[in-house]
Protein backbone atom coordinates (compact mmCIF):
# COMPACT_ATOMS: atom_id res chain seq x y z
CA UNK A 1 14.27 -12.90 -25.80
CA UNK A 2 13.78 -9.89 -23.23
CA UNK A 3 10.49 -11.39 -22.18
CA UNK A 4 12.24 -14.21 -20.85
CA UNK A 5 14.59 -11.93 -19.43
CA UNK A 6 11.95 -10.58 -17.73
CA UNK A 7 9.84 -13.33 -16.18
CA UNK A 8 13.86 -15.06 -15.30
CA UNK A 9 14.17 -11.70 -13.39
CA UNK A 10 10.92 -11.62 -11.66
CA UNK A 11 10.90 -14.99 -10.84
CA UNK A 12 14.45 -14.56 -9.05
CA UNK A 13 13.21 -11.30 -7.35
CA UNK A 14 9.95 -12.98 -5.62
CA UNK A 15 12.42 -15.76 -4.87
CA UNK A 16 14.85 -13.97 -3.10
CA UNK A 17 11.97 -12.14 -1.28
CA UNK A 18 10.69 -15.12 -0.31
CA UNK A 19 13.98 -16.75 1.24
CA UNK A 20 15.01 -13.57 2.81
CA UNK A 21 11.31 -13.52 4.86
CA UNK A 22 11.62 -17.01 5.47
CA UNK A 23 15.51 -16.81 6.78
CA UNK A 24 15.07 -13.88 8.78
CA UNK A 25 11.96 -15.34 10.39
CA UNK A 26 13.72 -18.20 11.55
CA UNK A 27 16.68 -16.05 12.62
CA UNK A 28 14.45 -14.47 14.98
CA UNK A 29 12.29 -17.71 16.41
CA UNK A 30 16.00 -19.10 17.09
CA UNK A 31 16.98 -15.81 18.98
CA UNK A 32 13.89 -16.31 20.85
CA UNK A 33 14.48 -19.79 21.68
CA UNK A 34 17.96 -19.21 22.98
CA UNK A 35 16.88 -16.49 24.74
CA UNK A 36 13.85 -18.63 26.37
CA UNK A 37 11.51 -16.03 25.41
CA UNK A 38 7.87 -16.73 25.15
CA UNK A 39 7.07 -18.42 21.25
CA UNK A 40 3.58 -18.97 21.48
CA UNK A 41 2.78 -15.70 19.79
CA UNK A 42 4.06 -17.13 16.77
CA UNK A 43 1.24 -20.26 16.56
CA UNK A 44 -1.43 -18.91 17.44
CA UNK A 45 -4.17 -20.12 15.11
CA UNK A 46 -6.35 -16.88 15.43
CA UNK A 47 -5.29 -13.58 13.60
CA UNK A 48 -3.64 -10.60 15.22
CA UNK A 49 -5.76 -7.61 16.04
CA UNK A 50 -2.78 -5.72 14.08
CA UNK A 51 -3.06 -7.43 11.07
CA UNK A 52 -6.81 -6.73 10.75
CA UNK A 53 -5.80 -3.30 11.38
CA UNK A 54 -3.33 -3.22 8.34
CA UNK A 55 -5.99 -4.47 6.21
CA UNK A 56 -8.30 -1.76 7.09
CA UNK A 57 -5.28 0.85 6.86
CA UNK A 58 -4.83 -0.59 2.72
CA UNK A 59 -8.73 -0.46 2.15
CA UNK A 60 -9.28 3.09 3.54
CA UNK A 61 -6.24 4.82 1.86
CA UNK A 62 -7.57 2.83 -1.88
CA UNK A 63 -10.92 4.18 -1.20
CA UNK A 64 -9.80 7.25 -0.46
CA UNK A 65 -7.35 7.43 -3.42
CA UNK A 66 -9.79 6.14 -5.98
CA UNK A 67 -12.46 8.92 -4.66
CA UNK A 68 -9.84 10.95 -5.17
CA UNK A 69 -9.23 9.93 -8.45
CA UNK A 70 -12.33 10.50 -9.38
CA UNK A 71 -12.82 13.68 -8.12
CA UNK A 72 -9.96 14.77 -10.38
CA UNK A 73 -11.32 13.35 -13.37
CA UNK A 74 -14.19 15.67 -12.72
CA UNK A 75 -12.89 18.64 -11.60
CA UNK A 76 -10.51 18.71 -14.67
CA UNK A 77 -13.26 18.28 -16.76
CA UNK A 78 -14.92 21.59 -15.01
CA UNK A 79 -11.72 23.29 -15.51
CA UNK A 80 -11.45 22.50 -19.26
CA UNK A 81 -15.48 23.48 -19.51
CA UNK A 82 -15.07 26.35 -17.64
CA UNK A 83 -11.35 28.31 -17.96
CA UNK A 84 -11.08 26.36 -21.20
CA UNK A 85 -7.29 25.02 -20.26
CA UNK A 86 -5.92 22.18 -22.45
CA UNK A 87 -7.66 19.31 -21.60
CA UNK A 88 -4.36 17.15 -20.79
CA UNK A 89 -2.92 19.41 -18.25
CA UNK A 90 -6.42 19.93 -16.80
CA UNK A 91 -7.30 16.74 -16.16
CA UNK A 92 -3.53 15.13 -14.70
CA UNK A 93 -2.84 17.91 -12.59
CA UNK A 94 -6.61 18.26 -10.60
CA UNK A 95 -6.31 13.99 -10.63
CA UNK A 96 -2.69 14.35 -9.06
CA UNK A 97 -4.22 16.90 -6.58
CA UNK A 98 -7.02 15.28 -5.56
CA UNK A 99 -5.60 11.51 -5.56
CA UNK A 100 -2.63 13.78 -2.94
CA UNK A 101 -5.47 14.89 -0.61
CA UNK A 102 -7.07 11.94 -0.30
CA UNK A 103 -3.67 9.96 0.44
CA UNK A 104 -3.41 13.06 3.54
CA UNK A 105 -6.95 12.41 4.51
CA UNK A 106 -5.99 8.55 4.65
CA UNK A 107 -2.72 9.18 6.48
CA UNK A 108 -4.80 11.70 9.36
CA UNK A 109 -7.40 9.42 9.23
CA UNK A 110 -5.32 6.13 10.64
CA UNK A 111 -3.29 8.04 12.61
CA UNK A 112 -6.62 8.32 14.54
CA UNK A 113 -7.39 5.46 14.25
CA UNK A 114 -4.48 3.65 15.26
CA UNK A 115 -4.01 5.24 18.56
């Protein structure tokens, strides 16, 4: 019973993503329309140089947050070896750490690179 619960709820929730990005998007063609602004922008059959810049924004910061992830896993495990902490708070803190700095090395990073 709650699993159908579930997949009734996510189904409505993509739906109602979907018709609000679809509505609002229209909204603002019309605007443009009545407003005889230029449209062409929005048929243009090549991509956007910003939207191969978002893509390279997501890879970067999940490179950078998986190296970082993985950098934690290790450096807890030289923290357990060498202070001999317990293992568990060891290993989640240095991951949290490290998967942080590498989210701030990804944020300084495209702000760089965006300008």
């Amino acid at each position: 019973m709650e699993v159908s619960i579930v997949f009734i709820s996510l189904f409505i929730v993509v739906f109602g993503i979907f018709y609000m990005h679809y509505t609002t998007r229209h909204k603002e063609r019309i605007a443009l329309i009545e407003k005889d602004k230029d449209v062409s922008l929005f048929y243009s059959d090549r991509p956007t140089r910003a939207a191969s810049q978002v893509w390279k924004i997501i890879i970067l910061n999940l490179a950078l947050i998986s190296i970082g992830v993985g950098l934690g896993i290790l450096f807890g495990i030289l923290l357990v070896a060498i202070t001999g902490m317990q293992e568990d708070i060891a290993i989640t803190a240095s991951i949290f750490l490290t998967a942080g700095a590498g989210l701030l090395i990804g944020f300084f990073v495209t702000k760089k690179e965006v300008k």
